[in-house]
N, C-alpha and C. Protein backbone atom coordinates (compact mmCIF):
# COMPACT_ATOMS: atom_id res chain seq x y z
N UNK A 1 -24.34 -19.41 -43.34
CA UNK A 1 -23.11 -20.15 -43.11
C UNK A 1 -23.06 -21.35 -44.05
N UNK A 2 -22.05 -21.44 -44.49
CA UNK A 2 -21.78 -22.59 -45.60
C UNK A 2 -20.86 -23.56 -44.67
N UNK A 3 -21.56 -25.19 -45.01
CA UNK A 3 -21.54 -26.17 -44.48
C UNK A 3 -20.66 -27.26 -45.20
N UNK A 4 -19.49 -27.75 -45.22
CA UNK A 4 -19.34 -29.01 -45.62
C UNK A 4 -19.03 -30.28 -45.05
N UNK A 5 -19.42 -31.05 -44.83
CA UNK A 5 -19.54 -32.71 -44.27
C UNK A 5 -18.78 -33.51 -45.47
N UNK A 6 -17.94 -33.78 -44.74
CA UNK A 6 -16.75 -35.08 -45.81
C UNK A 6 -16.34 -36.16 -45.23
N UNK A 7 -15.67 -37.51 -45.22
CA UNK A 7 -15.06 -38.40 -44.75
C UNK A 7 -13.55 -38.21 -45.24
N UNK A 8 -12.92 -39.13 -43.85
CA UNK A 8 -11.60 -39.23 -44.47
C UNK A 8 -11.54 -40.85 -44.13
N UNK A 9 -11.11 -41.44 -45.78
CA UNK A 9 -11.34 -42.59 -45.53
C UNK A 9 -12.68 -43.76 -45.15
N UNK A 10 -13.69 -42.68 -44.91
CA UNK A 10 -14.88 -43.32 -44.94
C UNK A 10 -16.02 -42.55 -46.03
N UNK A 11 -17.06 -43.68 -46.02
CA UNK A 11 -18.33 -43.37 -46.86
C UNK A 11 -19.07 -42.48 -45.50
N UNK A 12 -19.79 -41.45 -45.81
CA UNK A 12 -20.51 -40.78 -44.91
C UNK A 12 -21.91 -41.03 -44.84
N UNK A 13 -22.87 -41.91 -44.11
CA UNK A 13 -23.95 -41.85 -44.70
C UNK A 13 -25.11 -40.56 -44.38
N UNK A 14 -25.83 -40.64 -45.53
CA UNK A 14 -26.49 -38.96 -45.11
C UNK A 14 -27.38 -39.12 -44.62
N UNK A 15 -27.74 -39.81 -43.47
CA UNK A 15 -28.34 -39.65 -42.13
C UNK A 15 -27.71 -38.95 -41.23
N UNK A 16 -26.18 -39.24 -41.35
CA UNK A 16 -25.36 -38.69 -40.75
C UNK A 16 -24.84 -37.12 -40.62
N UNK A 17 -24.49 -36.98 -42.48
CA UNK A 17 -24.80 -36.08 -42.66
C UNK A 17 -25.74 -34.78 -42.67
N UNK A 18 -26.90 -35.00 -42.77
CA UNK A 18 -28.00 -34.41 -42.33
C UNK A 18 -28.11 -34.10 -40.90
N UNK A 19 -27.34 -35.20 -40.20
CA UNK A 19 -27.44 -34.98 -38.55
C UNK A 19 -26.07 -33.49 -38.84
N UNK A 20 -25.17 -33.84 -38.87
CA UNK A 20 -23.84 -32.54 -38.88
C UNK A 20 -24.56 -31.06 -39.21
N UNK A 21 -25.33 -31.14 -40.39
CA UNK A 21 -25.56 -29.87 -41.39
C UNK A 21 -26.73 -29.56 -40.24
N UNK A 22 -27.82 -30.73 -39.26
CA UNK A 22 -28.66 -29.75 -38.39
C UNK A 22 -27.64 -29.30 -37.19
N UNK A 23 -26.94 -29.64 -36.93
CA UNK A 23 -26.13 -29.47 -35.68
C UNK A 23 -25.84 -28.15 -35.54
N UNK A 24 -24.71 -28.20 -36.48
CA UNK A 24 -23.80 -27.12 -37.12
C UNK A 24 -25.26 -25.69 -37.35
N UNK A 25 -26.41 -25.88 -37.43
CA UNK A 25 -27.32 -24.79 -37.72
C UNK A 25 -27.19 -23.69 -36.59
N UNK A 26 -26.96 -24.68 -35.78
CA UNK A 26 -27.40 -24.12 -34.16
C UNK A 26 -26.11 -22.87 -34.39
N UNK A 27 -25.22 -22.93 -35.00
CA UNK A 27 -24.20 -21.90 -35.27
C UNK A 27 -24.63 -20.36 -35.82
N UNK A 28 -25.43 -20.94 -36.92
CA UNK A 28 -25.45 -19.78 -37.86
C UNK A 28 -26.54 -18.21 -37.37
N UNK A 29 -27.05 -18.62 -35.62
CA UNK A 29 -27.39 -17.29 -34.93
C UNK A 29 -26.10 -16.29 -34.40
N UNK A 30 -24.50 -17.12 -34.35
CA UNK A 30 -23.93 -16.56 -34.16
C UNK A 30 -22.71 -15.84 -35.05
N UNK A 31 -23.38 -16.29 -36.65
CA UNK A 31 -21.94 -16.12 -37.51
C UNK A 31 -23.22 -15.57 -38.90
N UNK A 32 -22.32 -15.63 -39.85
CA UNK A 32 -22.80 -14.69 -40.64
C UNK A 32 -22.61 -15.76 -42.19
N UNK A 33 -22.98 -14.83 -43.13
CA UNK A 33 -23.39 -15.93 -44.52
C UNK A 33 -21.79 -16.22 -45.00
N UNK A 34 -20.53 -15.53 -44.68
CA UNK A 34 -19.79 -15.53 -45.03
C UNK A 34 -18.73 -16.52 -44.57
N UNK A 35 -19.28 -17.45 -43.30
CA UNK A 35 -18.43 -17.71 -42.63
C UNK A 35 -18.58 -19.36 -43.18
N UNK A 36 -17.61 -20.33 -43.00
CA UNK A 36 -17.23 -21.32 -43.50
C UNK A 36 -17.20 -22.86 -42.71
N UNK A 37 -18.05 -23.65 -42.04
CA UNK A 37 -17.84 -24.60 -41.43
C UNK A 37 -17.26 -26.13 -42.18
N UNK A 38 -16.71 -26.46 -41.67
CA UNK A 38 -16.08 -28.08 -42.80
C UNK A 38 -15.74 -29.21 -41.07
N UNK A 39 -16.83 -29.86 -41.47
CA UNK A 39 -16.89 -31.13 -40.59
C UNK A 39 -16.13 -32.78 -40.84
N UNK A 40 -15.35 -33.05 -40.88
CA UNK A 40 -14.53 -33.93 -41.58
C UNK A 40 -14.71 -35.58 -40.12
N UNK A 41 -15.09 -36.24 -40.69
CA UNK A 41 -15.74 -37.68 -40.04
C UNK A 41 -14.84 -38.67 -40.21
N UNK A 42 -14.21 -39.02 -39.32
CA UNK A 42 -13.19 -40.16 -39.51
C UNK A 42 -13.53 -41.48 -38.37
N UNK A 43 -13.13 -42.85 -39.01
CA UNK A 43 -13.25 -43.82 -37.96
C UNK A 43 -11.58 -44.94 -37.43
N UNK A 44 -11.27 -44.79 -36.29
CA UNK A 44 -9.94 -45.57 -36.14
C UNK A 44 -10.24 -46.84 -35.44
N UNK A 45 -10.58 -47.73 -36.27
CA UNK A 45 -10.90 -49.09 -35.28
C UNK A 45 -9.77 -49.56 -34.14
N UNK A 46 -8.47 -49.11 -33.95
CA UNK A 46 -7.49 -49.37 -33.16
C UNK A 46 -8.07 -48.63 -32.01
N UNK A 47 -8.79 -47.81 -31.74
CA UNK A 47 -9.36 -46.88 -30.32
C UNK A 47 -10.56 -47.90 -30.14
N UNK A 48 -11.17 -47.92 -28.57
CA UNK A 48 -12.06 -48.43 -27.97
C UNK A 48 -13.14 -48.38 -28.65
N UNK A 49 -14.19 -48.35 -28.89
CA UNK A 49 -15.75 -48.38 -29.38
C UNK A 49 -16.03 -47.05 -28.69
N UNK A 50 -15.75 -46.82 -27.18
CA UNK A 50 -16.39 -45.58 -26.59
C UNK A 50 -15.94 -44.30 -27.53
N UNK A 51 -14.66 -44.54 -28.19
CA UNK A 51 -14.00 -43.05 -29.18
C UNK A 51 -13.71 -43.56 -30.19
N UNK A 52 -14.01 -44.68 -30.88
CA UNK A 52 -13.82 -45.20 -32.32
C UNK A 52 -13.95 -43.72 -33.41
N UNK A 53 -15.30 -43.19 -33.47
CA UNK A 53 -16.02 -42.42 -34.21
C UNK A 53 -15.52 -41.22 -34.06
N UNK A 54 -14.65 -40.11 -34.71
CA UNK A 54 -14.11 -38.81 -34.30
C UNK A 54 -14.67 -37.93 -35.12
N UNK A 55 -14.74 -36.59 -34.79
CA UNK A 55 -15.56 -36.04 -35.89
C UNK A 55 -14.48 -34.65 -35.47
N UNK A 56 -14.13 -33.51 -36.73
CA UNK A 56 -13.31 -32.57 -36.76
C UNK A 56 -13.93 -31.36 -36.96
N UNK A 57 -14.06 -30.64 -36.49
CA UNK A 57 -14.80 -29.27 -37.12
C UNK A 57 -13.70 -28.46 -37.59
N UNK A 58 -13.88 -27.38 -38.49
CA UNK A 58 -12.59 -26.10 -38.73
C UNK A 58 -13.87 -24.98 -39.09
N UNK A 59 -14.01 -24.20 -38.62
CA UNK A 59 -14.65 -22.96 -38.30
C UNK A 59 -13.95 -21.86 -38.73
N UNK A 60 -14.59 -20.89 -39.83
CA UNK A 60 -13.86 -19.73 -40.35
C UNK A 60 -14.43 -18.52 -40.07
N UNK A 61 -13.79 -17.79 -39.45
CA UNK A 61 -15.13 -16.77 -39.00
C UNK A 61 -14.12 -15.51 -39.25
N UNK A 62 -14.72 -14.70 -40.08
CA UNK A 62 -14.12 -13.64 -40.40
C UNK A 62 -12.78 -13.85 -40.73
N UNK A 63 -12.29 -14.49 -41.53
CA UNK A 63 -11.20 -14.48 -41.71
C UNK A 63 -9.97 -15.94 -40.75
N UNK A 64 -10.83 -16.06 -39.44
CA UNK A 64 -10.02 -16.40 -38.41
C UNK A 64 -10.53 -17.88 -38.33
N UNK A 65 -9.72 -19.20 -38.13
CA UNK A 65 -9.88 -20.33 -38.28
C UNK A 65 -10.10 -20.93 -36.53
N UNK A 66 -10.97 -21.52 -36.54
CA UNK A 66 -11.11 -22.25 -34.99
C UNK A 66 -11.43 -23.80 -35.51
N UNK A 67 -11.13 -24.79 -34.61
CA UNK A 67 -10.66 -26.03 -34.61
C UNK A 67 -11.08 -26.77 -33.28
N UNK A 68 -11.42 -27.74 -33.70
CA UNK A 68 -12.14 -28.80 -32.52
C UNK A 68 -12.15 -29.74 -33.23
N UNK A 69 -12.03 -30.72 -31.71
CA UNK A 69 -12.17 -32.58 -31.97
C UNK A 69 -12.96 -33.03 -31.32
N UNK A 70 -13.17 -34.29 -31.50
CA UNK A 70 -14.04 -34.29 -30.42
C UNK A 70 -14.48 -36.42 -30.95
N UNK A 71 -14.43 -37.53 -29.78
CA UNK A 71 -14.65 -38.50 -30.13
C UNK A 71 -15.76 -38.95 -29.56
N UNK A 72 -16.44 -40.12 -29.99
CA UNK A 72 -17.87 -41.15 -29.65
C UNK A 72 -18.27 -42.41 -29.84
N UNK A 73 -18.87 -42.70 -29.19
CA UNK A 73 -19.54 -43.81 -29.63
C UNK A 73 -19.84 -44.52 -31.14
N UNK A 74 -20.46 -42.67 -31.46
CA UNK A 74 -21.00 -43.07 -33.06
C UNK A 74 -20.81 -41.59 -33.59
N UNK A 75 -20.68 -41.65 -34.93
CA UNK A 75 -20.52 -40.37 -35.09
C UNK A 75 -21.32 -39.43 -34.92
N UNK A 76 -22.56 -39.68 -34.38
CA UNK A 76 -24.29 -38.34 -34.04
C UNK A 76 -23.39 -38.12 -32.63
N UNK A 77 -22.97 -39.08 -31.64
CA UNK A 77 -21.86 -38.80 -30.27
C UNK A 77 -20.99 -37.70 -30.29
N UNK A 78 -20.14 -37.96 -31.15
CA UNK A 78 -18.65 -37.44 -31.37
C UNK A 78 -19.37 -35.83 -32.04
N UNK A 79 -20.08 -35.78 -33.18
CA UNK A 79 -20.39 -34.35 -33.27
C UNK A 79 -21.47 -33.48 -32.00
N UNK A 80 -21.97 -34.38 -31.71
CA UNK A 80 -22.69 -33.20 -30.60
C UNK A 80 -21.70 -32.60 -29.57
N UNK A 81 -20.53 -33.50 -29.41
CA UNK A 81 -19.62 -33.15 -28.49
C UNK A 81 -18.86 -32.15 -29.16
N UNK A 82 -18.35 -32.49 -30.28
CA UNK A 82 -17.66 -31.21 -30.84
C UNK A 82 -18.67 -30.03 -31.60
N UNK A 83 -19.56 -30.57 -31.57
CA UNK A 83 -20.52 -29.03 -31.88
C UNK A 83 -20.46 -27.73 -30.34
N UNK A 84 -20.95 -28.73 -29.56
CA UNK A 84 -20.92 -27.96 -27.92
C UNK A 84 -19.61 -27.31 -28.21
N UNK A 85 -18.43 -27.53 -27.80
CA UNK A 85 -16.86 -27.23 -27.82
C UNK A 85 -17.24 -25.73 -29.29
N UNK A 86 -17.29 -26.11 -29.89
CA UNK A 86 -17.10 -25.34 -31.43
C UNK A 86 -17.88 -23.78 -31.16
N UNK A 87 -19.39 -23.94 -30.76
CA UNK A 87 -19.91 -23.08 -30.46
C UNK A 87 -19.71 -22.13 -29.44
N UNK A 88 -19.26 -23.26 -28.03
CA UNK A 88 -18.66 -21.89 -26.82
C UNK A 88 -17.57 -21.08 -27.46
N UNK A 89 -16.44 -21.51 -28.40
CA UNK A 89 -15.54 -21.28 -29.07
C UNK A 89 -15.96 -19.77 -30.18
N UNK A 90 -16.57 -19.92 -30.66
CA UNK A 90 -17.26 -18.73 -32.00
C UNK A 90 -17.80 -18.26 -30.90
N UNK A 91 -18.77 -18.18 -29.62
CA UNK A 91 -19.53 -16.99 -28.88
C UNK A 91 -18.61 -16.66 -28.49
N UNK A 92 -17.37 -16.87 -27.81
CA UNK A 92 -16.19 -16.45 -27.19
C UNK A 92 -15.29 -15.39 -28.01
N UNK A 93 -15.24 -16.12 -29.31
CA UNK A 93 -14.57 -15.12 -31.02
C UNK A 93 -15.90 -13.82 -30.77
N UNK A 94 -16.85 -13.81 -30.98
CA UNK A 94 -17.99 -12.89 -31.14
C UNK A 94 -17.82 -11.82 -30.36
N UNK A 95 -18.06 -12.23 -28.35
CA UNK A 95 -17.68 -11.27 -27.80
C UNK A 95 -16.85 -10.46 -27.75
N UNK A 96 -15.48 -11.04 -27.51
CA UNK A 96 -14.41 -10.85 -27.43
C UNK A 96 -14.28 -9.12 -27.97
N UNK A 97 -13.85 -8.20 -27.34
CA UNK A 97 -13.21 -7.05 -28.76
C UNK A 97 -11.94 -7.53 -29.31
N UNK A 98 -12.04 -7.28 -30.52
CA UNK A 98 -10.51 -8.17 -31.18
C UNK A 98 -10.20 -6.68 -32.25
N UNK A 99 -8.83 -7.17 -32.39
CA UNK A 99 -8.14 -5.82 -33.49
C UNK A 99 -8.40 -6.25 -34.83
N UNK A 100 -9.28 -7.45 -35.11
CA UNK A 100 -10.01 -7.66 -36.58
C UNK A 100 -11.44 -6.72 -36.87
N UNK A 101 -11.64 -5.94 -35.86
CA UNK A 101 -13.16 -5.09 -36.43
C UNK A 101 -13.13 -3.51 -36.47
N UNK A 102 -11.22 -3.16 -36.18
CA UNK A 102 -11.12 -2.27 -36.45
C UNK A 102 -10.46 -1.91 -37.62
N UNK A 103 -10.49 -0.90 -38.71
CA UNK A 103 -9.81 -0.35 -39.81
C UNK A 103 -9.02 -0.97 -40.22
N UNK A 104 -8.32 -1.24 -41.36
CA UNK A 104 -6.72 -1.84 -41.82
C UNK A 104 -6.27 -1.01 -41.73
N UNK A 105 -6.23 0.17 -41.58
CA UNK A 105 -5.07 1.02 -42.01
C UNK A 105 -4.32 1.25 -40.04
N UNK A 106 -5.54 1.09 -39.05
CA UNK A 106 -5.84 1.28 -37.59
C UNK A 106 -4.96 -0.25 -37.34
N UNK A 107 -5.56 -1.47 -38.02
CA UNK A 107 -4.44 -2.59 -37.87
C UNK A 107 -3.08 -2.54 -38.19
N UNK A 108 -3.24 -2.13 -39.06
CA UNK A 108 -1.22 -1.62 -39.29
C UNK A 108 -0.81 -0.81 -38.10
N UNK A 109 -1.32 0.08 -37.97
CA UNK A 109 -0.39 1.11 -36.95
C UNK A 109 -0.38 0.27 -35.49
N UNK A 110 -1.37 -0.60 -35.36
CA UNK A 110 -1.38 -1.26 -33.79
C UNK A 110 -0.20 -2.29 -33.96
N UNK A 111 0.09 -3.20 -34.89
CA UNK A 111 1.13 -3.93 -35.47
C UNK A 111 2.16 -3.77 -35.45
N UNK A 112 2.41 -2.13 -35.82
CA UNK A 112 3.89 -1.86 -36.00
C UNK A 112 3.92 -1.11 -34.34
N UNK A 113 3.33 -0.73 -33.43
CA UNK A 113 3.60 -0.40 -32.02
C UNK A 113 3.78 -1.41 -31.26
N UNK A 114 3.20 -2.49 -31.76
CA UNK A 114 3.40 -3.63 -30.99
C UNK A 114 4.99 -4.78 -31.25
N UNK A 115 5.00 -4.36 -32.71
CA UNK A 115 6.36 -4.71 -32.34
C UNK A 115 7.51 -3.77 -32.65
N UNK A 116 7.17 -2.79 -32.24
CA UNK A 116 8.40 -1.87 -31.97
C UNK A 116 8.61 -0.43 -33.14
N UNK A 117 8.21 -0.95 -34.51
CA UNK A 117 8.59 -0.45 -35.65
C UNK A 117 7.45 0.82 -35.79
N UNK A 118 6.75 1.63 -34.97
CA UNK A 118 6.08 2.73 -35.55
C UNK A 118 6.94 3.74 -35.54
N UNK A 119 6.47 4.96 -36.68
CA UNK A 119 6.93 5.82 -37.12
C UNK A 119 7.30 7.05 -36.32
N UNK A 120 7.33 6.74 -34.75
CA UNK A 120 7.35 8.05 -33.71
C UNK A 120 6.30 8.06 -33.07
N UNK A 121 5.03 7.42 -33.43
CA UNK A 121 3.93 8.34 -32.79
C UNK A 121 3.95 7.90 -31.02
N UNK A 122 4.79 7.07 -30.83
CA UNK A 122 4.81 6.70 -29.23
C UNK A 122 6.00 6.92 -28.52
N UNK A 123 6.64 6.89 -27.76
CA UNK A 123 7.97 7.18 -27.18
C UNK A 123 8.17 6.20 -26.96
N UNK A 124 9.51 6.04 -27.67
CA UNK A 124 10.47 4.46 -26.79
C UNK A 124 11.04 4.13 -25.69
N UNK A 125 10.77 3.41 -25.10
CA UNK A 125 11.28 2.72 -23.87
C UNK A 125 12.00 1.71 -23.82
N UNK A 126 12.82 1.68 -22.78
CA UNK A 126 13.30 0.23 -22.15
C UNK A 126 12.82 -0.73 -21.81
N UNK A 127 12.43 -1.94 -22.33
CA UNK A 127 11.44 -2.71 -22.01
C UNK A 127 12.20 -3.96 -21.22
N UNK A 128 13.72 -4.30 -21.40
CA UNK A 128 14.12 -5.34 -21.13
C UNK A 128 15.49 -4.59 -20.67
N UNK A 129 16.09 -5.10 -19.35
CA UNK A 129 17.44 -4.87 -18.72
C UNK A 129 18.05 -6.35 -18.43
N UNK A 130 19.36 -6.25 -19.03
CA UNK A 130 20.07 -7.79 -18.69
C UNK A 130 21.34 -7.44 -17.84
N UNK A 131 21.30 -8.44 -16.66
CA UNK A 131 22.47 -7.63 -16.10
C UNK A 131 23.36 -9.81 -15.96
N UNK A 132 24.97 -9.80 -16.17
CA UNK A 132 25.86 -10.07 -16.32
C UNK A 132 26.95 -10.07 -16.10
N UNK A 133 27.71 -11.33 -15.56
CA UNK A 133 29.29 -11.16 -14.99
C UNK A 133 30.12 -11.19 -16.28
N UNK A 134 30.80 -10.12 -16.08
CA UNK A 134 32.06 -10.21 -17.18
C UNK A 134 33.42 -10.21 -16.74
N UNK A 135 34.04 -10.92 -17.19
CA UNK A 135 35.73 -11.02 -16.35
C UNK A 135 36.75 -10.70 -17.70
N UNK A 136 37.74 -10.00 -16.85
CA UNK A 136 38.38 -9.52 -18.08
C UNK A 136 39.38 -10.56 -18.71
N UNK A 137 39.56 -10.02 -20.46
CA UNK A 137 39.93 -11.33 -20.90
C UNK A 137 40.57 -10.24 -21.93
N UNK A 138 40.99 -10.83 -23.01
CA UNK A 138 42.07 -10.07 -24.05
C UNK A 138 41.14 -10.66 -25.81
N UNK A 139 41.73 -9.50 -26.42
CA UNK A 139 40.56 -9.08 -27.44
C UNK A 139 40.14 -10.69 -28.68
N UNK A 140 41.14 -11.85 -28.49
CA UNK A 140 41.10 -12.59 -29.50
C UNK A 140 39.64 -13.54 -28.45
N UNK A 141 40.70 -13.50 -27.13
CA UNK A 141 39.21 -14.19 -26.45
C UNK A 141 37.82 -14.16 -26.59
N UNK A 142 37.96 -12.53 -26.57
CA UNK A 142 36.06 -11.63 -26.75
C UNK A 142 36.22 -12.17 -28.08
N UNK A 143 36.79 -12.07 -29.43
CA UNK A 143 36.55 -12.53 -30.23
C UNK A 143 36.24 -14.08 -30.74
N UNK A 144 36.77 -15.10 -30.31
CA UNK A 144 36.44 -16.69 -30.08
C UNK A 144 34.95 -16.91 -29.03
N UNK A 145 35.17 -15.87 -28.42
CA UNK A 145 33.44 -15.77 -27.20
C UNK A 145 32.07 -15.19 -27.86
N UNK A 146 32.55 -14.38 -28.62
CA UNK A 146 31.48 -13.82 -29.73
C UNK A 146 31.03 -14.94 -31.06
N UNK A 147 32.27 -15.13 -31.76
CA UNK A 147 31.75 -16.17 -32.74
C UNK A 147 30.76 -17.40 -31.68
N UNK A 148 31.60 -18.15 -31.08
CA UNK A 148 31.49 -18.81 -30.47
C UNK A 148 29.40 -19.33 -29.59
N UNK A 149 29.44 -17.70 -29.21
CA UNK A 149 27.60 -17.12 -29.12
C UNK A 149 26.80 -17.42 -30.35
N UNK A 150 27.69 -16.75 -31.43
CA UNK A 150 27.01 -16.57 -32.44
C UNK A 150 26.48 -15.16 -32.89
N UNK A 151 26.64 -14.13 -31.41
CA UNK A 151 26.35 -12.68 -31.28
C UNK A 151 26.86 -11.84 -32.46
N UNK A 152 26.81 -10.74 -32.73
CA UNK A 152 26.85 -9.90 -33.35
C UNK A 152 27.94 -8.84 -32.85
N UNK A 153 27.63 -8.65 -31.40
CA UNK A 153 28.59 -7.76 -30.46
C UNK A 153 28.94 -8.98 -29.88
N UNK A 154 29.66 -8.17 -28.41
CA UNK A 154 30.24 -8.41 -27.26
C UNK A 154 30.76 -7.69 -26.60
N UNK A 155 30.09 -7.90 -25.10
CA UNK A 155 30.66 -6.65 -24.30
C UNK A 155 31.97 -7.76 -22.95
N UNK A 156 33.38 -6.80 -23.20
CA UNK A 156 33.55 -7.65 -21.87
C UNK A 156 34.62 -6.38 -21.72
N UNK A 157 35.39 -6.94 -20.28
CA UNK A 157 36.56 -5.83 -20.00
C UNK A 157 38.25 -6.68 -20.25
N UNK A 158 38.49 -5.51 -21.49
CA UNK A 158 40.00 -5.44 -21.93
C UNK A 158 40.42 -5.83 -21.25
N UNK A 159 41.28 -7.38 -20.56
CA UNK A 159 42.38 -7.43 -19.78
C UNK A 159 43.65 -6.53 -19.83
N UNK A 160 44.23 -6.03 -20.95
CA UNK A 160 45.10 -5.33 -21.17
C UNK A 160 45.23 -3.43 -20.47
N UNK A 161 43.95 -3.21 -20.34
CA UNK A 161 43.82 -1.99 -19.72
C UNK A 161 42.64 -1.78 -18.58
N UNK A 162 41.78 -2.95 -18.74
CA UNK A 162 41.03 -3.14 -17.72
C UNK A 162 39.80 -2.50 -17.60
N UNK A 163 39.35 -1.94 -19.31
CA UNK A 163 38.79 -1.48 -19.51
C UNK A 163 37.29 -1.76 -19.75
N UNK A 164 35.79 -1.49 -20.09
CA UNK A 164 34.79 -2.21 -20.76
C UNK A 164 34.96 -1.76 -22.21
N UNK A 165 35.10 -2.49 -22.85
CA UNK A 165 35.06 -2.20 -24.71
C UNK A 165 33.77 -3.33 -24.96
N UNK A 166 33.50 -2.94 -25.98
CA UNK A 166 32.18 -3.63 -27.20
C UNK A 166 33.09 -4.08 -28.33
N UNK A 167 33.18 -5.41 -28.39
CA UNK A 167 33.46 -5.71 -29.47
C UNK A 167 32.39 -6.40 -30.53
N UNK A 168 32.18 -5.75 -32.01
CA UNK A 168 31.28 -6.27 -32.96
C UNK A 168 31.44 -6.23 -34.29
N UNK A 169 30.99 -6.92 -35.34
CA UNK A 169 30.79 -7.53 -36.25
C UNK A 169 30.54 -6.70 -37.11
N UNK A 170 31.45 -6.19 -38.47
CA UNK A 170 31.76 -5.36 -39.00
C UNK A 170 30.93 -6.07 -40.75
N UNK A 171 30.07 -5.06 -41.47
CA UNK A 171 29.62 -5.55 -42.73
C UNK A 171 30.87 -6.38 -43.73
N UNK A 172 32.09 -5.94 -43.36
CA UNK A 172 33.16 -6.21 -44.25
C UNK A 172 33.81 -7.87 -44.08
N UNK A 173 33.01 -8.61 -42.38
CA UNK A 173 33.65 -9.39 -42.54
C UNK A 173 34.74 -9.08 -40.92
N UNK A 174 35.01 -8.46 -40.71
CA UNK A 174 36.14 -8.00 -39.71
C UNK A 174 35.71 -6.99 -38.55
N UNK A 175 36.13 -6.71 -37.68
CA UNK A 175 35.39 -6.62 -36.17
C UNK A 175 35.90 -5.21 -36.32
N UNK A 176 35.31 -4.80 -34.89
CA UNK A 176 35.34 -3.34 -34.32
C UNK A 176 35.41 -3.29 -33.42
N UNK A 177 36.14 -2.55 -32.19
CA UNK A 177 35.76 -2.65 -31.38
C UNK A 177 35.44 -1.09 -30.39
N UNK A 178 34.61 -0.51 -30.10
CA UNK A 178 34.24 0.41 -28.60
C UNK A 178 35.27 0.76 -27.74
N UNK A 179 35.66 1.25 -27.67
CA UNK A 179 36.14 1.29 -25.88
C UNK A 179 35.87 3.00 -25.45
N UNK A 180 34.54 2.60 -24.74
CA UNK A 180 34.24 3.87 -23.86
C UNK A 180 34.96 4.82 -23.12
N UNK A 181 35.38 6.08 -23.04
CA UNK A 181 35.60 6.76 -21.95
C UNK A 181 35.07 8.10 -21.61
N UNK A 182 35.80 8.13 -20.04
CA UNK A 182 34.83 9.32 -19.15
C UNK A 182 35.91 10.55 -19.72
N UNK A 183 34.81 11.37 -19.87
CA UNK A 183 35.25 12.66 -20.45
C UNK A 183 36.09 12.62 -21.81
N UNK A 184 37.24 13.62 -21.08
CA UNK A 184 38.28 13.68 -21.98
C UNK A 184 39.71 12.71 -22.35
N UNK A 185 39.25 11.80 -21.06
CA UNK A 185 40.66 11.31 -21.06
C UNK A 185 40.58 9.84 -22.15
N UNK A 186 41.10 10.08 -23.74
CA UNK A 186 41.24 9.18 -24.36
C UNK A 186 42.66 8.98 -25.15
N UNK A 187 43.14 7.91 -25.13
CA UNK A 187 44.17 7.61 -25.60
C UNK A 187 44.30 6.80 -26.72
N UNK A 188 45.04 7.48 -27.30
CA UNK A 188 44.91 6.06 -28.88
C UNK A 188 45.26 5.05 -28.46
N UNK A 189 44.99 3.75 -29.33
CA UNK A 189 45.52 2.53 -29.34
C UNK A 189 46.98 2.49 -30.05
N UNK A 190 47.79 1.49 -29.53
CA UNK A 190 49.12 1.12 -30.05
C UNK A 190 48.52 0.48 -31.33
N UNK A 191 49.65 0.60 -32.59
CA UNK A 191 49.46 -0.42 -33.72
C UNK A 191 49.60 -1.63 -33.11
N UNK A 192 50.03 -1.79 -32.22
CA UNK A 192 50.51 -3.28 -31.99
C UNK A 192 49.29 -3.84 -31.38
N UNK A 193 48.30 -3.21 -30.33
CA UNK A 193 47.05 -3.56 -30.07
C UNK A 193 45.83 -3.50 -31.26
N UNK A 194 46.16 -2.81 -32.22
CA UNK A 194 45.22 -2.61 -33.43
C UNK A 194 44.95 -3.10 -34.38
N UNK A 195 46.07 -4.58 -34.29
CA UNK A 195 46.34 -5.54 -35.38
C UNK A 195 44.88 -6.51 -35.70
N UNK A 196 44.66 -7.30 -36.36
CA UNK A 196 44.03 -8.00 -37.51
C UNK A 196 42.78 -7.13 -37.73
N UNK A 197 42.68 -6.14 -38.40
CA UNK A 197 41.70 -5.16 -38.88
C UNK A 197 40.80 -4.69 -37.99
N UNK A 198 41.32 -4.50 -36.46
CA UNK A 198 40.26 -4.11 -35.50
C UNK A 198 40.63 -2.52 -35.56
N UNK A 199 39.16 -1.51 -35.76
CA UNK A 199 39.26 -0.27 -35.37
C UNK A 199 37.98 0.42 -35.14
């Protein structure tokens, strides 16, 4: 495990240092040559004396970043505290089964099932039902109610026929609208209902 000890804003002295780099050892039964520790030592004289001294760890382990703080007396205080914290932290990463120790090609396909986008190999479902009062209103309304959302669609019922129609957002700029029916019984729209480029 590769170690770095820095200040921010302060001189570090390497008593100190030497204290971090043995600390931080106690790590390297659980991580590997590849993995990355950076201990960063800061002091805020505006905090009490009991947490003056803060010390930061950032932990890279396989790829994956872990983070701890931790304050003291003095800074040998403040890192033993954030060493403890850091380490339950990486045995916890270790155990854990995680989708980082399987395949990339096995990570992609879990990725794209998880958010929705695989290629078939699972069957789609309904995952979310929204249910909603709609009162009927007339088509410029659904249209001022849609911009208005910001939506894309809109579902409400035609005051004019009392119907449920979908009204939505056409690539061109200009709307569309749905209007469902049972079976056979469909009727065209009047031009006069069909006006400002709705079809």
């Amino acid at each position: 495990m590769r170690t770095i000890v820095r200040g921010k804003n302060v001189e570090v002295p390497d008593r100190v240092r030497d204290y971090a780099e043995r600390k931080l050892g106690r790590l390297e039964r659980l991580l590997d040559d590849r993995s990355d520790a950076t201990v960063e030592l800061s002091n805020e004289a505006h905090r009490s004396a009991a947490d003056a001294h803060i010390a930061d760890v950032t932990l890279v382990i396989d790829g994956t970043t872990i983070k701890s703080k931790a304050t003291g007396a003095s800074y040998q205080a403040a890192i033993d505290q954030v060493v403890d914290k850091v380490e339950r932290q990486a045995r916890d990463f270790k155990e854990k089964p995680r989708i980082r120790a399987r395949p990339e090609e096995e990570k992609v396909l879990l990725r794209k099932i998880a958010d929705g986008t695989s290629d078939g190999t699972r069957d789609r479902q309904i995952v979310k039902t929204k249910r909603f009062a709609i009162e009927p209103m007339f088509e410029e309304d659904a249209v001022a109610a849609m911009e208005d959302l910001g939506h894309d669609f809109y579902v409400f019922v035609n005051a004019e026929n009392e119907r449920v129609a979908v009204l939505y957002k056409r690539k061109d700029g200009n709307f569309g609208l749905i209007e469902p029916v049972v079976g056979g019984e469909y009727a065209p729209r009047s031009k006069a209902s069909s006006k400002n480029g709705r079809s």
